[in-house]
PDB file of N, CA and C in Angstrom:
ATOM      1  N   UNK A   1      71.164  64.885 122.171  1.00  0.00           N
ATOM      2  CA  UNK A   1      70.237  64.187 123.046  1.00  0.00           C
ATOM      3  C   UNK A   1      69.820  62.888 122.362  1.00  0.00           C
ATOM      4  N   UNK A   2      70.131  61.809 123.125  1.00  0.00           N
ATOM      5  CA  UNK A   2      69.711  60.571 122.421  1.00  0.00           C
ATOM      6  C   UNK A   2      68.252  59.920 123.267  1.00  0.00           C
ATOM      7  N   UNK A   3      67.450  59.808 122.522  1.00  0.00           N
ATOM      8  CA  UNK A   3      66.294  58.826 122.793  1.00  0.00           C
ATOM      9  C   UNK A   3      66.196  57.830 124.148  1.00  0.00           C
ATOM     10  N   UNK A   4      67.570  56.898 123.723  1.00  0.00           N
ATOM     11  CA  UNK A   4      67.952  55.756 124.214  1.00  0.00           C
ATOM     12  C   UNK A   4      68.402  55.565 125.829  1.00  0.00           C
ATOM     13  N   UNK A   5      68.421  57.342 126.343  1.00  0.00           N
ATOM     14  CA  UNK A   5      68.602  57.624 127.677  1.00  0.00           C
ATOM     15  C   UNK A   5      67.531  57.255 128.252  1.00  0.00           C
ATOM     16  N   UNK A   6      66.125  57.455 127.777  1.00  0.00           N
ATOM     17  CA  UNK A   6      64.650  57.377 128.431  1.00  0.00           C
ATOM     18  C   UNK A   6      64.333  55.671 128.634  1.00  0.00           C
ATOM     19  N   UNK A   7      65.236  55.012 127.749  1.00  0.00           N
ATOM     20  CA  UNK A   7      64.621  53.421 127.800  1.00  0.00           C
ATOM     21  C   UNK A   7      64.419  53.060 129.218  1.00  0.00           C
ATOM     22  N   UNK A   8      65.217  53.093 129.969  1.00  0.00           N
ATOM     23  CA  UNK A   8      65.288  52.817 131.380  1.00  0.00           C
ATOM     24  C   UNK A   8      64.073  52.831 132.753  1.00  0.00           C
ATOM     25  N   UNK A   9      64.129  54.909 131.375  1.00  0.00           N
ATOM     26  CA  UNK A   9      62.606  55.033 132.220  1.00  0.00           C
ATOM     27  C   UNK A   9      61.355  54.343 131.870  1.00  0.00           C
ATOM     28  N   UNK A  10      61.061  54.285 130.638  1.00  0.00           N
ATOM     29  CA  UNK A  10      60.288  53.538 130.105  1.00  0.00           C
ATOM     30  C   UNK A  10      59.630  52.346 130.963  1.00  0.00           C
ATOM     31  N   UNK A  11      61.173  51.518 131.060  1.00  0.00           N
ATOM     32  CA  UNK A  11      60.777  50.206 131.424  1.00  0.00           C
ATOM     33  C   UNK A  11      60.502  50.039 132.698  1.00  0.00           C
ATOM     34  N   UNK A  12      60.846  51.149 133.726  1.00  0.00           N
ATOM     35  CA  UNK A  12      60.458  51.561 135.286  1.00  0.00           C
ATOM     36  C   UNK A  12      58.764  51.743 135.448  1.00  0.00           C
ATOM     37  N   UNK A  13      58.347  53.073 134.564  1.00  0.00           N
ATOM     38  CA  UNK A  13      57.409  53.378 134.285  1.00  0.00           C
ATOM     39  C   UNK A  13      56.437  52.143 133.705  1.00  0.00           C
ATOM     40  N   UNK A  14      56.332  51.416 133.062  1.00  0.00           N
ATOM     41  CA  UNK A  14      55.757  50.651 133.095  1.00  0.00           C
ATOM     42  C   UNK A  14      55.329  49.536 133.292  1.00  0.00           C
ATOM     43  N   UNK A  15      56.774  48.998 134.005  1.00  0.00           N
ATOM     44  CA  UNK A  15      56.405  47.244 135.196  1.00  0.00           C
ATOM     45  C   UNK A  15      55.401  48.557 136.349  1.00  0.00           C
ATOM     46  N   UNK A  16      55.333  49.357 136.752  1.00  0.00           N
ATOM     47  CA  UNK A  16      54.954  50.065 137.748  1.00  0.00           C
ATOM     48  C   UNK A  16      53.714  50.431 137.601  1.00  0.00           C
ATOM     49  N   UNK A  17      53.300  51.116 136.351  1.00  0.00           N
ATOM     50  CA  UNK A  17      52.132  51.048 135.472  1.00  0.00           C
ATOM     51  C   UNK A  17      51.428  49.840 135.662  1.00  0.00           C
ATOM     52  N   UNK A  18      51.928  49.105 135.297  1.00  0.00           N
ATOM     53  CA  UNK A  18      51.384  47.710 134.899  1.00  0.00           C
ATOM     54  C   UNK A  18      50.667  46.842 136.071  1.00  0.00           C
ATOM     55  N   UNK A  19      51.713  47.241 137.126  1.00  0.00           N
ATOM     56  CA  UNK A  19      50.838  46.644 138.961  1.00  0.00           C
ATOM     57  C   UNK A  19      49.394  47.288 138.998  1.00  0.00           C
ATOM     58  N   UNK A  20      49.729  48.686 138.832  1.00  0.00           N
ATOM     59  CA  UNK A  20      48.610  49.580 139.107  1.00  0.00           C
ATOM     60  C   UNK A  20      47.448  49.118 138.311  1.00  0.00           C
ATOM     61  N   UNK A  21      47.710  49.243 136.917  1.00  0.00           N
ATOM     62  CA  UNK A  21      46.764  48.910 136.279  1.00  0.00           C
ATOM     63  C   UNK A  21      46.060  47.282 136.673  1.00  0.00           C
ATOM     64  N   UNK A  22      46.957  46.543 136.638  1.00  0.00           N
ATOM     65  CA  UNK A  22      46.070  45.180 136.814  1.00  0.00           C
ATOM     66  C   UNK A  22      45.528  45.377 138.029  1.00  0.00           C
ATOM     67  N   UNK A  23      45.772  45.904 139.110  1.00  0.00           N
ATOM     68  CA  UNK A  23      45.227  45.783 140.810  1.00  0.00           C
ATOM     69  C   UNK A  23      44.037  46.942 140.612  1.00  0.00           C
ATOM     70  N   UNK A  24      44.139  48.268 139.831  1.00  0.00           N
ATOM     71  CA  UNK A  24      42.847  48.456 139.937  1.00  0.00           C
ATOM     72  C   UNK A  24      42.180  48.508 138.868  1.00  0.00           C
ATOM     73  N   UNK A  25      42.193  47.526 138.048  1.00  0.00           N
ATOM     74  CA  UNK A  25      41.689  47.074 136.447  1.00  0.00           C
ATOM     75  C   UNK A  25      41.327  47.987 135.655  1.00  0.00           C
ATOM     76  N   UNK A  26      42.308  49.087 135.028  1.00  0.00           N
ATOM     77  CA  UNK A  26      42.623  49.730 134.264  1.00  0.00           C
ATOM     78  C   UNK A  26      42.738  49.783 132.953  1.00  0.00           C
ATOM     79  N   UNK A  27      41.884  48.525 132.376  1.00  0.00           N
ATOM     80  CA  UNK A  27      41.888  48.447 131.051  1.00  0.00           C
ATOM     81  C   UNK A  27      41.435  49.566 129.781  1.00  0.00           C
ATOM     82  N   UNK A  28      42.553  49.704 128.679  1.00  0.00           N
ATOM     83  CA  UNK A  28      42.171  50.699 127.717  1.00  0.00           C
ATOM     84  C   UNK A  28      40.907  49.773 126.750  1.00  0.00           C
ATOM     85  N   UNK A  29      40.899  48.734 126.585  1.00  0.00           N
ATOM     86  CA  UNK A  29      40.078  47.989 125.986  1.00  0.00           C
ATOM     87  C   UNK A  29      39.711  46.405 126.980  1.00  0.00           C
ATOM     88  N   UNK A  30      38.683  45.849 126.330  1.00  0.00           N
ATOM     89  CA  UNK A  30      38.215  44.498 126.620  1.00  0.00           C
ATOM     90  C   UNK A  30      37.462  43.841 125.394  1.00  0.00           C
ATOM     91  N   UNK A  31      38.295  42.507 125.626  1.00  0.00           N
ATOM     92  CA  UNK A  31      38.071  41.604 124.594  1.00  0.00           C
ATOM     93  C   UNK A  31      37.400  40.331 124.783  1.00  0.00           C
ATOM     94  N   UNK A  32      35.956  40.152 124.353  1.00  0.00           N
ATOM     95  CA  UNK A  32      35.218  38.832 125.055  1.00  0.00           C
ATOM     96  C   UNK A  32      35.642  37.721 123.817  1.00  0.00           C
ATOM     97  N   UNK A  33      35.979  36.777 123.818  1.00  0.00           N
ATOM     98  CA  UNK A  33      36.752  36.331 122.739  1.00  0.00           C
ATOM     99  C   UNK A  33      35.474  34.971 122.494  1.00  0.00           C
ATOM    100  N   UNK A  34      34.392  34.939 122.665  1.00  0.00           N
ATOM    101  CA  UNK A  34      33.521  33.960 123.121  1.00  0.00           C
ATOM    102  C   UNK A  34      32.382  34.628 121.348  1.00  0.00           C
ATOM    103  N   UNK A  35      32.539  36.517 121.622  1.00  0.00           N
ATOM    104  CA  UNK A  35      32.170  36.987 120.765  1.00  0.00           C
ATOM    105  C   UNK A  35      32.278  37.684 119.572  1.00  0.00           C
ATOM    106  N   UNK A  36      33.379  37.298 120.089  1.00  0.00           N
ATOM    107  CA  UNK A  36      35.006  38.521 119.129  1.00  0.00           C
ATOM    108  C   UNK A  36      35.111  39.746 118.846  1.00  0.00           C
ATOM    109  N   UNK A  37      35.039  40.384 120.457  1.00  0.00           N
ATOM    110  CA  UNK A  37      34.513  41.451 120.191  1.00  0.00           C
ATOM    111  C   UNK A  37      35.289  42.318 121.094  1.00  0.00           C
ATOM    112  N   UNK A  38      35.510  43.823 120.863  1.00  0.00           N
ATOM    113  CA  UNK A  38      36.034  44.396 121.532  1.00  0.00           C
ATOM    114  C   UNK A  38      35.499  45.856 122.005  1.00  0.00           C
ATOM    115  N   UNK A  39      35.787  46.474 123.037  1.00  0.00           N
ATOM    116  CA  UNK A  39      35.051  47.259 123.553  1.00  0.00           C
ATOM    117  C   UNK A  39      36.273  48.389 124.502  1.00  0.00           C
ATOM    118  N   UNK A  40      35.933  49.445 124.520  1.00  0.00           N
ATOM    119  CA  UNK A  40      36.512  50.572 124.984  1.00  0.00           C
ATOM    120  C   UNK A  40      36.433  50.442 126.244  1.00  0.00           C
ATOM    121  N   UNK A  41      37.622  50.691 126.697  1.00  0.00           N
ATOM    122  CA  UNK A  41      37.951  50.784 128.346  1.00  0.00           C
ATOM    123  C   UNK A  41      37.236  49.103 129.307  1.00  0.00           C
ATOM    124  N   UNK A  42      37.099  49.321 130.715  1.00  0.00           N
ATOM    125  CA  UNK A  42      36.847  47.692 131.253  1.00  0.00           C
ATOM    126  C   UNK A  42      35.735  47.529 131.076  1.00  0.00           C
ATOM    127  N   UNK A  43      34.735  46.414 130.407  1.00  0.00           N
ATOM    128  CA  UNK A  43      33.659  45.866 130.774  1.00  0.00           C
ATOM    129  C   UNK A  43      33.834  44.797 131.591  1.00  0.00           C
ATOM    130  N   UNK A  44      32.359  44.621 131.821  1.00  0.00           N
ATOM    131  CA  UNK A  44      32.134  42.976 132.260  1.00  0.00           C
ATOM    132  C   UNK A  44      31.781  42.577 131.347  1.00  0.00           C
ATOM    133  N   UNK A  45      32.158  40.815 131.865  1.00  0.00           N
ATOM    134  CA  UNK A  45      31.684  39.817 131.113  1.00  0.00           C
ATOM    135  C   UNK A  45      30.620  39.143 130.299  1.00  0.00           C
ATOM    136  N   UNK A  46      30.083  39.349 129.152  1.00  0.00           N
ATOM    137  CA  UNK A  46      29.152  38.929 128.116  1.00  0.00           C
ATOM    138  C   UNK A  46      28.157  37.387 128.404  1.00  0.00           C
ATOM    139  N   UNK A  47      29.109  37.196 127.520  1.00  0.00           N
ATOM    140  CA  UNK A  47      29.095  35.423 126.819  1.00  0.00           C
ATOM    141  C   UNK A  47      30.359  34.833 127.330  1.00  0.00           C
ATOM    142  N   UNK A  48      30.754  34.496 128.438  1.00  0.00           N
ATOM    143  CA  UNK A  48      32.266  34.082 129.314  1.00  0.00           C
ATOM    144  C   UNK A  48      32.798  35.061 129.355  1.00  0.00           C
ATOM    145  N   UNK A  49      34.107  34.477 129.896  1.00  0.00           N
ATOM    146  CA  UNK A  49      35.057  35.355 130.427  1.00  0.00           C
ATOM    147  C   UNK A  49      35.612  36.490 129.464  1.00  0.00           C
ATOM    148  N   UNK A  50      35.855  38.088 129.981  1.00  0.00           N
ATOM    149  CA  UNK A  50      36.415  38.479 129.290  1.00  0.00           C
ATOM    150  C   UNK A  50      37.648  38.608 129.438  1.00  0.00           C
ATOM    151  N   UNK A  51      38.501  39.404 128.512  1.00  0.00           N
ATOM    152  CA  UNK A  51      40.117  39.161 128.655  1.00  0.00           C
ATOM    153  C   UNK A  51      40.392  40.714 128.621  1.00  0.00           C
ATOM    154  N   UNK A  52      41.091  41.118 129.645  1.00  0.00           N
ATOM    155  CA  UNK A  52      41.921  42.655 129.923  1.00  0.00           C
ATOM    156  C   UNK A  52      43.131  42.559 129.999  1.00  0.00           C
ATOM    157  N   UNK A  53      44.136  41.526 129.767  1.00  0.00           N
ATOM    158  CA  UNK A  53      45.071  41.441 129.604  1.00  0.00           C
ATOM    159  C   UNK A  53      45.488  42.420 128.435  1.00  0.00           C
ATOM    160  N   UNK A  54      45.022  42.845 127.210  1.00  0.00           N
ATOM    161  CA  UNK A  54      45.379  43.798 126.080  1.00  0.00           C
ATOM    162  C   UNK A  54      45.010  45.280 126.398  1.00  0.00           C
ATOM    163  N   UNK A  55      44.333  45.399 127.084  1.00  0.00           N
ATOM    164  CA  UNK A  55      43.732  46.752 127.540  1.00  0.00           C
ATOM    165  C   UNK A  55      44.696  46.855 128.886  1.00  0.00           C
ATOM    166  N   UNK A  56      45.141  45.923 129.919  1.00  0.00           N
ATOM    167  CA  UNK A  56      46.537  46.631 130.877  1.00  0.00           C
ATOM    168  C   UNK A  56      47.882  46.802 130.126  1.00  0.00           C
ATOM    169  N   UNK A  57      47.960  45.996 129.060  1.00  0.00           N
ATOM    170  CA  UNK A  57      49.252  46.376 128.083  1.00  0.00           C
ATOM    171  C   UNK A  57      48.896  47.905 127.520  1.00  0.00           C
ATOM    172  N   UNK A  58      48.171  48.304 127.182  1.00  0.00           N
ATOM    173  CA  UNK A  58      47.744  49.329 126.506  1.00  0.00           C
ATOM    174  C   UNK A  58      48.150  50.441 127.271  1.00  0.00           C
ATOM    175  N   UNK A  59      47.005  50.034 128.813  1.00  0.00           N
ATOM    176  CA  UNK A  59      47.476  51.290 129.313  1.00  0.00           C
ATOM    177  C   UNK A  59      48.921  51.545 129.689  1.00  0.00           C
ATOM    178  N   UNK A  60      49.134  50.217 129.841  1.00  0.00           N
ATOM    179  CA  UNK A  60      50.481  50.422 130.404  1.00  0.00           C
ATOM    180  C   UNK A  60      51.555  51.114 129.607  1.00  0.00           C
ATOM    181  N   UNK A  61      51.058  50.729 128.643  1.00  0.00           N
ATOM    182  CA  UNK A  61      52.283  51.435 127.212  1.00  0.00           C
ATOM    183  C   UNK A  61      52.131  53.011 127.007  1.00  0.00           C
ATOM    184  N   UNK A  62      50.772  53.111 127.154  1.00  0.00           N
ATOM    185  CA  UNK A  62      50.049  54.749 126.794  1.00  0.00           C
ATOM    186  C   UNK A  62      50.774  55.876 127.674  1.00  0.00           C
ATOM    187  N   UNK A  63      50.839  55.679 129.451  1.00  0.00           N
ATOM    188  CA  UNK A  63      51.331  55.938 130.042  1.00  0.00           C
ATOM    189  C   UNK A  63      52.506  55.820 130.181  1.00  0.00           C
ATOM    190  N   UNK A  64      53.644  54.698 129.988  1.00  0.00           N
ATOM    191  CA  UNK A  64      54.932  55.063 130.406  1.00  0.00           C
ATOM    192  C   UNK A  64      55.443  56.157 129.224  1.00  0.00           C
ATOM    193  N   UNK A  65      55.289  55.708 128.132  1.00  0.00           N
ATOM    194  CA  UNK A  65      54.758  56.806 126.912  1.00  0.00           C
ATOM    195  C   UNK A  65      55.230  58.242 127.263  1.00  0.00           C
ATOM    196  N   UNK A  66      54.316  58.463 128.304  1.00  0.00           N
ATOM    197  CA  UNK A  66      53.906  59.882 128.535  1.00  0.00           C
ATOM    198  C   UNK A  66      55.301  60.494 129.486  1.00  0.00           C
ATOM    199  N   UNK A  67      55.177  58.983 130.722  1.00  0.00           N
ATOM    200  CA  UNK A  67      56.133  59.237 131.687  1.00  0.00           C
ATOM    201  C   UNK A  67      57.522  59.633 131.073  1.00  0.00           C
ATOM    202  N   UNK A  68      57.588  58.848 129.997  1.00  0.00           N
ATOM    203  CA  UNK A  68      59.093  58.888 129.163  1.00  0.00           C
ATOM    204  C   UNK A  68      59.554  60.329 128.724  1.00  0.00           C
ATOM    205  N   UNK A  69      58.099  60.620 127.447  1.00  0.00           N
ATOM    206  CA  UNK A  69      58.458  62.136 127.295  1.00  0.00           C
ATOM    207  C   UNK A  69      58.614  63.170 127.777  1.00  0.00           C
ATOM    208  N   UNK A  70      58.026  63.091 129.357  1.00  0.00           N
ATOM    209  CA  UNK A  70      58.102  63.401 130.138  1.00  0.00           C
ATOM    210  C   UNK A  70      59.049  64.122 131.140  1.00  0.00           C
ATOM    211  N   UNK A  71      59.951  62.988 131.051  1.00  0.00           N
ATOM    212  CA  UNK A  71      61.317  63.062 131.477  1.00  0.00           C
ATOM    213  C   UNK A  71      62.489  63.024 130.108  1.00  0.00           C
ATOM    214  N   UNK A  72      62.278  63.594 128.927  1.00  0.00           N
ATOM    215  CA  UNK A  72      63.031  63.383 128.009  1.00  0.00           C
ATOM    216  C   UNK A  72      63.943  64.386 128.087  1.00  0.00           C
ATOM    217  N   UNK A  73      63.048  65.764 128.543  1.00  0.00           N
ATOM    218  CA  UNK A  73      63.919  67.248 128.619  1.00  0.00           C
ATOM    219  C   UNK A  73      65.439  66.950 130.215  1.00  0.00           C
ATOM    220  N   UNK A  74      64.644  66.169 131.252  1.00  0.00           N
ATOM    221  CA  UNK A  74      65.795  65.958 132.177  1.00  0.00           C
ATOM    222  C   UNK A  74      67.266  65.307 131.503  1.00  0.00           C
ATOM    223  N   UNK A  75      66.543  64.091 130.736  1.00  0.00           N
ATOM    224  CA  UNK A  75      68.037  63.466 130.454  1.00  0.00           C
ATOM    225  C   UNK A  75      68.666  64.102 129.533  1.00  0.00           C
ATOM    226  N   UNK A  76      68.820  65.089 129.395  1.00  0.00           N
ATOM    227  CA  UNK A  76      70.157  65.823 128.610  1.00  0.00           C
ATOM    228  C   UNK A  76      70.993  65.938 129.851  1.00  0.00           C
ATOM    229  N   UNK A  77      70.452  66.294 130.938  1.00  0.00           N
ATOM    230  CA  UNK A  77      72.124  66.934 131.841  1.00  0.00           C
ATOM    231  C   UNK A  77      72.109  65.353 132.584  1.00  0.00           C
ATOM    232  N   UNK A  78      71.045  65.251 132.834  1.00  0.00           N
ATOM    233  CA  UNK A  78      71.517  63.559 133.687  1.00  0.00           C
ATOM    234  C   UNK A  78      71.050  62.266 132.546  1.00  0.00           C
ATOM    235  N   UNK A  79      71.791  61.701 133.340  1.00  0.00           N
ATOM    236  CA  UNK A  79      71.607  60.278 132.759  1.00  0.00           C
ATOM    237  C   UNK A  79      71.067  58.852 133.673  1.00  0.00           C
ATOM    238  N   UNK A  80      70.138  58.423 133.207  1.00  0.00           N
ATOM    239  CA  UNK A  80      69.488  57.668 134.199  1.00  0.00           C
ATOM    240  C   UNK A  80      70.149  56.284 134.380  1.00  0.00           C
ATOM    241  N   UNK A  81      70.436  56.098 135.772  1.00  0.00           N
ATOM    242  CA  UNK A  81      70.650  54.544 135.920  1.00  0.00           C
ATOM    243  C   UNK A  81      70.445  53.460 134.996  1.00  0.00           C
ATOM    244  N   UNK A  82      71.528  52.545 134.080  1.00  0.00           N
ATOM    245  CA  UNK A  82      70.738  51.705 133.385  1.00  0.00           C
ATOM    246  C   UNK A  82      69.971  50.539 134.922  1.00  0.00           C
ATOM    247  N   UNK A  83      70.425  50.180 136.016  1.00  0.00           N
ATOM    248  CA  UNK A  83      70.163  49.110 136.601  1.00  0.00           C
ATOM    249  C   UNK A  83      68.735  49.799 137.053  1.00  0.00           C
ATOM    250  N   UNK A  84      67.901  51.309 136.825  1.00  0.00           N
ATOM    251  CA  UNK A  84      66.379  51.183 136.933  1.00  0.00           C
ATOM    252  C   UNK A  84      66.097  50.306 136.048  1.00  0.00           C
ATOM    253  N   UNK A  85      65.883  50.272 134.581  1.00  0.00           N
ATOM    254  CA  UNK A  85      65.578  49.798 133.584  1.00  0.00           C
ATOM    255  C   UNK A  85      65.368  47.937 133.941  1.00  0.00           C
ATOM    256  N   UNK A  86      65.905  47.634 135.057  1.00  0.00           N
ATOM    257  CA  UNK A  86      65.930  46.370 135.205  1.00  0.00           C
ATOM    258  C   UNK A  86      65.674  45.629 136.719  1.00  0.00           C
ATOM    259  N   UNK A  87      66.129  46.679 137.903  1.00  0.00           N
ATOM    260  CA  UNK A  87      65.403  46.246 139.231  1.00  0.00           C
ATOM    261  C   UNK A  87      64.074  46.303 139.361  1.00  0.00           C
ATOM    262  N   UNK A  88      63.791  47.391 138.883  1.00  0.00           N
ATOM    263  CA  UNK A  88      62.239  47.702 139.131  1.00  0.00           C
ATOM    264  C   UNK A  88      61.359  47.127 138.758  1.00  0.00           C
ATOM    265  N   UNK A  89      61.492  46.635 137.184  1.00  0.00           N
ATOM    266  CA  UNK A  89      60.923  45.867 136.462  1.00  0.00           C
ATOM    267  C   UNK A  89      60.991  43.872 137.314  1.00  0.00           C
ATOM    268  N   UNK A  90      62.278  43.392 137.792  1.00  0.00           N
ATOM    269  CA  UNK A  90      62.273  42.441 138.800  1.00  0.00           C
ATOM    270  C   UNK A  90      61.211  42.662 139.974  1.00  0.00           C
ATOM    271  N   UNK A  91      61.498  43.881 140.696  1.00  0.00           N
ATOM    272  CA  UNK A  91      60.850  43.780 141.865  1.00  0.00           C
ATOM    273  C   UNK A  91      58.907  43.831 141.459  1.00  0.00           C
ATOM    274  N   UNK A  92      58.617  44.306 140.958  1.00  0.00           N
ATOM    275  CA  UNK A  92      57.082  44.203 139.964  1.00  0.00           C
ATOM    276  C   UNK A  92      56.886  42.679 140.101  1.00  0.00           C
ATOM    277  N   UNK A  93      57.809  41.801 139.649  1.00  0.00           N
ATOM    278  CA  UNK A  93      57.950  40.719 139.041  1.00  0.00           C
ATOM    279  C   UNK A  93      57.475  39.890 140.355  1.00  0.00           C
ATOM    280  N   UNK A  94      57.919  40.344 141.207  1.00  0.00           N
ATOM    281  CA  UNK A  94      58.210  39.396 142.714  1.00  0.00           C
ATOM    282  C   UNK A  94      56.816  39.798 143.480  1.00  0.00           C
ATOM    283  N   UNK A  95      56.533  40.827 143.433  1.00  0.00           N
ATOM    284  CA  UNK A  95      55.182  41.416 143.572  1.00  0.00           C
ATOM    285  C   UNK A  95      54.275  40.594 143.015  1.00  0.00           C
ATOM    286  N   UNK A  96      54.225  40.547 142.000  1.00  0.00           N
ATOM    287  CA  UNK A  96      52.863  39.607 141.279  1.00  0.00           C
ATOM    288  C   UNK A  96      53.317  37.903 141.403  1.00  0.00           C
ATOM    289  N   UNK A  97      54.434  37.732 142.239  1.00  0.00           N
ATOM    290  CA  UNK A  97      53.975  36.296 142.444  1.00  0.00           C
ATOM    291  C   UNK A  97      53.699  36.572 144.146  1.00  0.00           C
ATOM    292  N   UNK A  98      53.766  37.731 144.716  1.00  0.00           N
ATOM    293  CA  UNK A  98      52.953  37.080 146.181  1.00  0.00           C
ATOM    294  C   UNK A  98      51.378  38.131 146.221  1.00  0.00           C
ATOM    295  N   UNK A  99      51.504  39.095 145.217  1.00  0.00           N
ATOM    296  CA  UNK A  99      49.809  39.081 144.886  1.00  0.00           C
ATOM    297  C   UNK A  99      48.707  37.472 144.281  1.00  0.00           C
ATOM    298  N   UNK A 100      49.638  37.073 143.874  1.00  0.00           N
ATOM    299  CA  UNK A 100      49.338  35.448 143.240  1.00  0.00           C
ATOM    300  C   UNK A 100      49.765  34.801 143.755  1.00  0.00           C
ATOM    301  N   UNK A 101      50.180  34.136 144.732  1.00  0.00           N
ATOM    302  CA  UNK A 101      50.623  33.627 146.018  1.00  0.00           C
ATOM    303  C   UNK A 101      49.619  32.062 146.270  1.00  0.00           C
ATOM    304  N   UNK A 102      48.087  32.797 146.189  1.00  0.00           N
ATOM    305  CA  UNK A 102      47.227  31.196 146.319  1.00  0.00           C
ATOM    306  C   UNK A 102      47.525  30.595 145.817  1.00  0.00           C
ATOM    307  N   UNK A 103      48.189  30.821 143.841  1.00  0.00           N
ATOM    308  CA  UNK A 103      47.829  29.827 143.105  1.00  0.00           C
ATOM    309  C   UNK A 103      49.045  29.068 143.136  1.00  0.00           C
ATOM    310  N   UNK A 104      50.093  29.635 143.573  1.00  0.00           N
ATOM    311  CA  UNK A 104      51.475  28.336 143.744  1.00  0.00           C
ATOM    312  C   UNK A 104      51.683  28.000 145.002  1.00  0.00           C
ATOM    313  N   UNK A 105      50.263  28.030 146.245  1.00  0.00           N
ATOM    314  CA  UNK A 105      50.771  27.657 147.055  1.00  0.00           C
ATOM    315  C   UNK A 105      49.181  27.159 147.651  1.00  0.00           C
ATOM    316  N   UNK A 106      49.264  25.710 147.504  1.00  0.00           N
ATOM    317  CA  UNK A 106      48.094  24.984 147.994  1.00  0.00           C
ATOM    318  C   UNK A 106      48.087  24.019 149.223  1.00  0.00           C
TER     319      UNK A 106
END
């Protein structure tokens, strides 16, 4: 059993993760960088803006993580698509430019 079967999932699992988390702000941490400071799971904002960009990586990682090991016992008899490892992660991609849609289109 090689490891290297799950990458695929991995990378499914977490462009997918990663929508979720940013749309319903899922941060494992928050970082007000105004104070340099960091804090467990989402706050609000301090002293300016804070930043959850490191806390949706987080979760996002924590979870596909899980999703991976998850599915580690399947891929012995199957083997997963390498082209998940790479549509899914595109289509995510295309998603967050028409969730973001205002800002390239004025």
């Amino acid at each position: 059993m090689s490891i290297s079967r799950v990458f695929p999932i991995f990378a499914a699992a977490f462009a997918v993760i990663y929508v979720v988390a940013v749309e319903a702000n899922w941060a494992l941490v928050t970082y007000h960088p105004r104070l340099n400071e960091w804090e467990f799971l989402t706050k609000p904002s301090k002293s300016g803006p804070a930043m959850h960009w490191f806390g949706w990586l987080g979760t996002s990682i924590l979870a596909a993580s899980a999703v991976s090991l998850a599915a580690l016992p399947l891929t012995r008899r199957w083997q997963p698509p390498i082209w998940i490892g790479w549509v899914v992660p595109l289509l995510v991609m295309v998603s967050f430019l028409y969730f973001l849609r205002s800002f390239f289109l004025r």
